[in-house]
Protein backbone atom coordinates (compact mmCIF):
# COMPACT_ATOMS: atom_id res chain seq x y z
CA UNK A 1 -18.69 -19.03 -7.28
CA UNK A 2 -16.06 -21.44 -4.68
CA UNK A 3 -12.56 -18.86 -5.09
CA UNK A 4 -9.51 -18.94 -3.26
CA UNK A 5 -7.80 -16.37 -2.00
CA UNK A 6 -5.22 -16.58 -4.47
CA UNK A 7 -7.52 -16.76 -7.27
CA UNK A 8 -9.90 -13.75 -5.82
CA UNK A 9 -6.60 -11.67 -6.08
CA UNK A 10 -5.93 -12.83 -9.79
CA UNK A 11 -9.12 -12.46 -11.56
CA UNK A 12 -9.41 -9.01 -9.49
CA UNK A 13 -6.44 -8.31 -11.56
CA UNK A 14 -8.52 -8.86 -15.03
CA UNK A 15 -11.22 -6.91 -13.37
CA UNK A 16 -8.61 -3.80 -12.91
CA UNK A 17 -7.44 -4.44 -16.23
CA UNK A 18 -10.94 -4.08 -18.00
CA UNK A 19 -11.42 -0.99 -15.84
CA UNK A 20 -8.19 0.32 -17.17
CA UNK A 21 -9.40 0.40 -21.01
CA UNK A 22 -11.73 3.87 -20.48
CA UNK A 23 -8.70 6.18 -20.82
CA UNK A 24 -7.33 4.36 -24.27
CA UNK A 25 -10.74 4.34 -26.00
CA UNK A 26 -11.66 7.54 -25.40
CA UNK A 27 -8.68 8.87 -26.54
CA UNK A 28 -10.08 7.32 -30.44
CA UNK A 29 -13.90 9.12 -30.23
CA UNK A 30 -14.42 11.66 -33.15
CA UNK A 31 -17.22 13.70 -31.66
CA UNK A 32 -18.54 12.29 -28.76
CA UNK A 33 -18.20 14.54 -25.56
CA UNK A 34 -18.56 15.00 -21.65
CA UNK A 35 -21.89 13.62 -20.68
CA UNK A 36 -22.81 12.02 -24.08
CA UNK A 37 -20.16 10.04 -23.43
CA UNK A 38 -21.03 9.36 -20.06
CA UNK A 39 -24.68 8.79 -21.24
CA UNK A 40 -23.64 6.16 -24.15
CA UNK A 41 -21.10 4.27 -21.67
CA UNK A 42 -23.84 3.83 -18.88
CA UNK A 43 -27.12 3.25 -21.17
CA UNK A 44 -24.78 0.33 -22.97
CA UNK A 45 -23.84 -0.65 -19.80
CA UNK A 46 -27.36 -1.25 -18.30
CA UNK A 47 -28.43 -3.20 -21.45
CA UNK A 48 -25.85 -5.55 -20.68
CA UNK A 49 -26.64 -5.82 -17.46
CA UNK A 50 -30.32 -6.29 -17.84
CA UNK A 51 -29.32 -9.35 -20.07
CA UNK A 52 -26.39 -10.54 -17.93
CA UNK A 53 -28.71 -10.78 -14.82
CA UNK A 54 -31.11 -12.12 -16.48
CA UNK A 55 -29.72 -14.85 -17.51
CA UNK A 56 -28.42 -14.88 -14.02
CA UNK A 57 -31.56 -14.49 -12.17
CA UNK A 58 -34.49 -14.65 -14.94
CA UNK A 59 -37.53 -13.17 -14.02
CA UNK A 60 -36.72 -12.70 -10.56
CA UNK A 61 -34.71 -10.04 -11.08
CA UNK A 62 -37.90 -8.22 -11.26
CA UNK A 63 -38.97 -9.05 -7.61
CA UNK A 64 -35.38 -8.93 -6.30
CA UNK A 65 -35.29 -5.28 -7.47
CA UNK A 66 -38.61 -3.88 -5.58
CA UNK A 67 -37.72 -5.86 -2.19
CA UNK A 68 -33.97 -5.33 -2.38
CA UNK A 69 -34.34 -2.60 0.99
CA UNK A 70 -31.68 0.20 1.58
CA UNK A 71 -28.49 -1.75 1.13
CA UNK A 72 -29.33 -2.36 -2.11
CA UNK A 73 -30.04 1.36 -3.70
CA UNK A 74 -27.48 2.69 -1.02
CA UNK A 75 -25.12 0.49 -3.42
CA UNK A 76 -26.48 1.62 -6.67
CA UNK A 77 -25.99 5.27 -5.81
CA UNK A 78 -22.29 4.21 -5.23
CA UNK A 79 -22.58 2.54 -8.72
CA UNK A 80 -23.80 5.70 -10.17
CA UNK A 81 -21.66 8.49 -8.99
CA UNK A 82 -18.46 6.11 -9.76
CA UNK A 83 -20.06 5.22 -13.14
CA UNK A 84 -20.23 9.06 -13.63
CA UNK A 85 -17.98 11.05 -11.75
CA UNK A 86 -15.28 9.01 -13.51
CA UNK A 87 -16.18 9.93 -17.28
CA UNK A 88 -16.95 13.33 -16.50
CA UNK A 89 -13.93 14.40 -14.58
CA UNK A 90 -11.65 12.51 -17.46
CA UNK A 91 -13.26 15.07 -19.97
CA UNK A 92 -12.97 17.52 -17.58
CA UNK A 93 -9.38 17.25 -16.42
CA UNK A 94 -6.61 15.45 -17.38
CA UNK A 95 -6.07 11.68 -16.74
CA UNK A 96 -3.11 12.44 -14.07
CA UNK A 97 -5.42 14.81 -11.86
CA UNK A 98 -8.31 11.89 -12.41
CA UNK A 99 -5.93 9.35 -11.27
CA UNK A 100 -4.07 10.85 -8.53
CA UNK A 101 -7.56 12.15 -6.89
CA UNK A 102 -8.31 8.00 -7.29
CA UNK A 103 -5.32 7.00 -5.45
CA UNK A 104 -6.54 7.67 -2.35
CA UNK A 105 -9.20 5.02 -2.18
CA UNK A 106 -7.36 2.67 -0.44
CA UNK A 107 -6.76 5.00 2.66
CA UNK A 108 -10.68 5.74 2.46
CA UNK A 109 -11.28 2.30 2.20
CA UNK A 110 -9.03 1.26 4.90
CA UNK A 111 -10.31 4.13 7.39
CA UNK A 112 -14.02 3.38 6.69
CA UNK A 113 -13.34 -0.15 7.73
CA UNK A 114 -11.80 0.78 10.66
CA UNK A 115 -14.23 3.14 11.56
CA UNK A 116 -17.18 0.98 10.46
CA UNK A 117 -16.31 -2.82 10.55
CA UNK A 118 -14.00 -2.13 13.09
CA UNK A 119 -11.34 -4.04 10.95
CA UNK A 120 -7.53 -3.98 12.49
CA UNK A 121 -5.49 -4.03 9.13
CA UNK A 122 -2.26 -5.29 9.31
CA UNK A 123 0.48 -3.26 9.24
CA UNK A 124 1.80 -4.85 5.84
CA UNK A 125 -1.75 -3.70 3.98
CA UNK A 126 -0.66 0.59 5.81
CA UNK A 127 2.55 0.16 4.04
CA UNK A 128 1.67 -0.99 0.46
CA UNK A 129 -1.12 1.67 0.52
CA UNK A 130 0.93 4.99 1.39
CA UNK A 131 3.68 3.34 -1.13
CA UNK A 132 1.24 2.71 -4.01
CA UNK A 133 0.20 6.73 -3.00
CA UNK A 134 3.37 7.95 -3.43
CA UNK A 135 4.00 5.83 -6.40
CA UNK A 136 1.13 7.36 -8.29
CA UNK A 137 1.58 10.77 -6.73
CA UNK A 138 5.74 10.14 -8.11
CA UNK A 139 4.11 9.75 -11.85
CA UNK A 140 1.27 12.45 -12.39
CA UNK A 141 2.22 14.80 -9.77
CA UNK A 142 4.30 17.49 -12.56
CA UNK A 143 1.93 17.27 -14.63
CA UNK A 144 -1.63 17.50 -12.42
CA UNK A 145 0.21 20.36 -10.71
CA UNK A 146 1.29 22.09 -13.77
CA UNK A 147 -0.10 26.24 -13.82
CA UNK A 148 -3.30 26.81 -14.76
CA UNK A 149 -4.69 23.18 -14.02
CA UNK A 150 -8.54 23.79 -13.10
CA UNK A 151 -9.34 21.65 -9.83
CA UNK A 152 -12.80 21.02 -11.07
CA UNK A 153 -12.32 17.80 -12.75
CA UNK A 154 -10.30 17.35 -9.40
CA UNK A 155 -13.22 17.54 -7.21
CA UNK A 156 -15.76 15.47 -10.04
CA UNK A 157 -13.04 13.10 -9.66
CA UNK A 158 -12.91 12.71 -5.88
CA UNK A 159 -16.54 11.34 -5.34
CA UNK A 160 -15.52 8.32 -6.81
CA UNK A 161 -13.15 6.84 -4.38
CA UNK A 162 -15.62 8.16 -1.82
CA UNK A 163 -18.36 6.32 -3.29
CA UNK A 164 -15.86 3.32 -4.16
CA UNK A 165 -14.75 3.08 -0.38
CA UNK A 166 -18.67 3.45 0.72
CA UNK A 167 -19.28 0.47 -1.66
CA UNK A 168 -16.99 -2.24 -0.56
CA UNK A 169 -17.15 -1.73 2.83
CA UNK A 170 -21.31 -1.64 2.73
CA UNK A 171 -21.03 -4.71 0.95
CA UNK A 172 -18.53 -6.32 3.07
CA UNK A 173 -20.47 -5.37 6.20
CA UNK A 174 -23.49 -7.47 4.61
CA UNK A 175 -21.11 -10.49 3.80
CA UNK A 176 -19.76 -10.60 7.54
CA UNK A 177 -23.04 -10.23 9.17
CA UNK A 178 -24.86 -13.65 7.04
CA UNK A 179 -21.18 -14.94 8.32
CA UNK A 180 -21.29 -14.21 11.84
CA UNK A 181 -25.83 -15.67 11.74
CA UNK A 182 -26.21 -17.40 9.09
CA UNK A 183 -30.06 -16.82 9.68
CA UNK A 184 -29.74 -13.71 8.01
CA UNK A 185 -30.10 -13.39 4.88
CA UNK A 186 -27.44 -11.75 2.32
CA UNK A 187 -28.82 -9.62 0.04
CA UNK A 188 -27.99 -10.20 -3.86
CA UNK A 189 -26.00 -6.91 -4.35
CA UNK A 190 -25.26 -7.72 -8.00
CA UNK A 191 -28.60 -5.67 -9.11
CA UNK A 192 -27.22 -2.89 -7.10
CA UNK A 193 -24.74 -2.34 -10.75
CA UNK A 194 -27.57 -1.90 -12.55
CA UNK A 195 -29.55 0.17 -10.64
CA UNK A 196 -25.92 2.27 -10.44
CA UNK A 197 -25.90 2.04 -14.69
CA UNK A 198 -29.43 3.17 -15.10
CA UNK A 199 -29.46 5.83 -12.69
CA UNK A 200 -26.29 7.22 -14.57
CA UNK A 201 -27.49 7.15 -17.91
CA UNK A 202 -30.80 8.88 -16.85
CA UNK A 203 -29.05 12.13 -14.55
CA UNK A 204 -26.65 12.42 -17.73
CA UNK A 205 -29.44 12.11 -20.59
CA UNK A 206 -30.28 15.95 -20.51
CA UNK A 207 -27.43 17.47 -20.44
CA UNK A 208 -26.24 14.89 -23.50
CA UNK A 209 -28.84 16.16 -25.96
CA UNK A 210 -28.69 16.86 -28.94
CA UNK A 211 -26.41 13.68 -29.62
CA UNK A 212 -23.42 14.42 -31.81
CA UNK A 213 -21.64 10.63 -31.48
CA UNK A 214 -21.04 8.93 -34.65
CA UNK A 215 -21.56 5.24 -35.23
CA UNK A 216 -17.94 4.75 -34.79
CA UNK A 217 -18.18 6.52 -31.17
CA UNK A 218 -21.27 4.47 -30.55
CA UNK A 219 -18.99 0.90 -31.13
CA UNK A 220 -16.40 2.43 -29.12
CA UNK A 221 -18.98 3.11 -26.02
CA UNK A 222 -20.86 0.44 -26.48
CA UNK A 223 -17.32 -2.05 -25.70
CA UNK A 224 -16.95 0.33 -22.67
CA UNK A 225 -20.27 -0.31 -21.72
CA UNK A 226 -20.27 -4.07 -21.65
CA UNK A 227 -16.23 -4.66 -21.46
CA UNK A 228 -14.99 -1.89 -19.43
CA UNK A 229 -17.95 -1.31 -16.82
CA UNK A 230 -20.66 -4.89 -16.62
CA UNK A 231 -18.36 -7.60 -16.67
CA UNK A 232 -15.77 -6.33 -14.21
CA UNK A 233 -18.19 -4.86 -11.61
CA UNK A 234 -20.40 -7.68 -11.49
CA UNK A 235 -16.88 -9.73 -10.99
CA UNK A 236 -15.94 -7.27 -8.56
CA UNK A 237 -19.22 -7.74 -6.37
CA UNK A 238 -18.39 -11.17 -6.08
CA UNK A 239 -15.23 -10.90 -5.07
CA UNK A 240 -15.77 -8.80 -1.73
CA UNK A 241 -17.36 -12.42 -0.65
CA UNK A 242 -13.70 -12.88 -0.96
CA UNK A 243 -11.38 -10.31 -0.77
CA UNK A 244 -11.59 -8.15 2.02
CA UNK A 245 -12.45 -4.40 1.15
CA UNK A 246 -9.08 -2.40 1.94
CA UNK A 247 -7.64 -5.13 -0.60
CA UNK A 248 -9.69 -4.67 -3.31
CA UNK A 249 -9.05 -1.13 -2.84
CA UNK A 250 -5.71 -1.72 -2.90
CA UNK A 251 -5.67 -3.95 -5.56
CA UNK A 252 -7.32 -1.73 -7.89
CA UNK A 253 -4.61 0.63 -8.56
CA UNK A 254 -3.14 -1.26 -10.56
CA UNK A 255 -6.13 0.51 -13.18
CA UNK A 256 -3.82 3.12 -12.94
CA UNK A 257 -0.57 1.46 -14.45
CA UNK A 258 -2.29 -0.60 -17.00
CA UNK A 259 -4.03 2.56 -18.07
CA UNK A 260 -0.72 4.23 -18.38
CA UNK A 261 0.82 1.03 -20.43
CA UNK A 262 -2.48 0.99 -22.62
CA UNK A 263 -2.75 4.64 -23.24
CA UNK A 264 1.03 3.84 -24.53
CA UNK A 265 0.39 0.70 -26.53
CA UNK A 266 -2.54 2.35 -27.76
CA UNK A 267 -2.78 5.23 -28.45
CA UNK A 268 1.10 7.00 -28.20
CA UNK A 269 0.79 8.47 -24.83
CA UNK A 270 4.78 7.12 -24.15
CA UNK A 271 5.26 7.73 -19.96
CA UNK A 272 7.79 9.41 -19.20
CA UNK A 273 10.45 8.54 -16.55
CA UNK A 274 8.05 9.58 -13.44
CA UNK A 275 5.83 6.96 -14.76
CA UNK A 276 8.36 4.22 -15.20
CA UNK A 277 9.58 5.04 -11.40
CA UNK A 278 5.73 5.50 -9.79
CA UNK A 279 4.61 2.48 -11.43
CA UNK A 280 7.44 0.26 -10.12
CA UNK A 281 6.45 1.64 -6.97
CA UNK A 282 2.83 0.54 -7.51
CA UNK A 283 3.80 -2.76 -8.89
CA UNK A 284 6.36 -3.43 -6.31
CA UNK A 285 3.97 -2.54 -3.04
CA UNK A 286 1.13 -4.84 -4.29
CA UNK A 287 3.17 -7.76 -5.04
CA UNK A 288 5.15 -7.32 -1.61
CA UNK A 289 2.02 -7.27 -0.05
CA UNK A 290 0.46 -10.32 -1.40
CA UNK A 291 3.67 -12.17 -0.99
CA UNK A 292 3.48 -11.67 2.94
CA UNK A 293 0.06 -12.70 2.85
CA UNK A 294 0.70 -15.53 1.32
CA UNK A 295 2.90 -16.74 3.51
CA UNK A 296 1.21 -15.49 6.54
CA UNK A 297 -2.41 -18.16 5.62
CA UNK A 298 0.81 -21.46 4.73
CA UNK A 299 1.95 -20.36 8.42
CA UNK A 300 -1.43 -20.08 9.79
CA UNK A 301 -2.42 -23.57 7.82
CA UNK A 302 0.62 -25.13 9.15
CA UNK A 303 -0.38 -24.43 12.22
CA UNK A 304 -3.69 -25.81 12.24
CA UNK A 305 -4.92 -22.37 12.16
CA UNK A 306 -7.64 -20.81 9.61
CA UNK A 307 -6.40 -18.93 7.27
């Protein structure tokens, strides 16, 4: 897949926007719960993938499985615990403590690339992260620090911007070194989601038993499983060839306001004026941000530079 910058940065937008769908639809299950719901999600979720890939890669997904080496499962765990850690700490908690533990991705993101890849981000990408953090931490902050609020969903919650920030930097890591010798070989991470989806569904299986969704829950999980998680994290794996990881990061706040506007459209949850206010921050730091980017690659292209 040939994408340009500007286009990475748009369809990573649909990508956030499927990711932003969990909250709403879970909001209509009858009697689904905790880790049946978590089980459902990623057990739909592998099928698709399994049959996405496969298509993709036919029977050599097979092979490309057994000789896929470290990288490869070191990614899947960091499929897994985001897969699960996610669903479980938004029946555990409530959606602003799940969201504001999220926020800090970015700044995990942008310190293990630092740290790791050595990466000197500009100053423009600091900035829109601690604004998009206050932004969020401006809408849910009343309410996630309301009396009484248990800080175990909080803690679920906050291994999956550690795994998400382990993810995209791994995978960017593996992207620069086939760039910097092309004589070696990147590994196809895109299996690395399904080994994430069908490690999930199997750590969750016994503690969903006995199954109590109906076959309306099961429709509802089943969209999340193909809609909400295989589609947008396969998408997302590509676009780290892209986008570099602090961005994605960065760029996937934004699940955070179109969960908000969703949870609204669909299911009543109206936000309140701390919303309206963080999310203008959010909106506002991510569009400044790729504004000075985008003039920053027409400078360097004017100047004969690469951009």
């Amino acid at each position: 897949m040939k994408l340009t910058h500007s286009r990475a940065v748009l369809l990573m937008l649909l990508v956030t926007l499927m990711w932003s769908t969990a909250g709403v639809v879970t909001r209509h299950l009858e009697q689904a719960r905790s880790f049946e719901v978590t089980f459902w999600r990623s057990a739909f979720n592998a099928l698709a993938l399994v049959l996405a890939l496969l298509w993709m890669r036919g029977p050599r997904l097979w092979s490309d499985l057994r000789r896929g080496g470290a990288a490869l499962w070191v990614s899947g765990l960091c499929w897994m615990v985001m897969y699960t850690n996610f669903m479980l700490a938004i029946t555990m908690t409530s959606v602003a403590t799940v969201l504001i533990t999220l926020a800090i991705a970015p700044l995990l993101t942008a310190l293990f690339a630092r740290v790791f890849l050595r990466h000197a981000l500009p100053a423009r990408t600091w900035a829109a992260i601690g604004v998009a953090g206050l932004g969020i931490a401006w809408m849910f902050g009343q309410q996630a620090l309301a009396p009484g609020a248990s800080m175990t969903g909080a803690l679920v919650a906050l291994g999956v911007p550690i795994a998400g920030a382990t993810n995209w930097v791994l995978l960017q890591h593996l992207h620069q070194r086939h760039a910097a010798d092309p004589s070696v070989q990147e590994p196809d991470m895109l299996p690395a989601v399904l080994i994430g989806a069908v490690l999930s569904a199997a750590v969750t299986l016994p503690m969903a038993l006995p199954f109590s969704a109906t076959p309306h829950d099961l429709g509802l999980l089943a969209g999340l499983g193909v809609f909400q998680l295989a589609i947008p994290c396969l998408l997302a794996v590509v676009l780290t060839r892209v986008l570099p990881a602090p961005e994605i990061s960065l760029l996937a706040l934004l699940e955070v306001i179109f969960g908000v506007l969703l949870a609204w459209l669909g299911a009543g949850e109206a936000p309140g004026p701390n919303a309206l206010t963080g999310g203008a921050l959010v909106i506002s730091a991510l569009l400044f941000n790729e504004w000075l980017a985008l003039r920053q690659r027409r400078a360097a292209v004017a100047a004969g530079q690469p951009a």
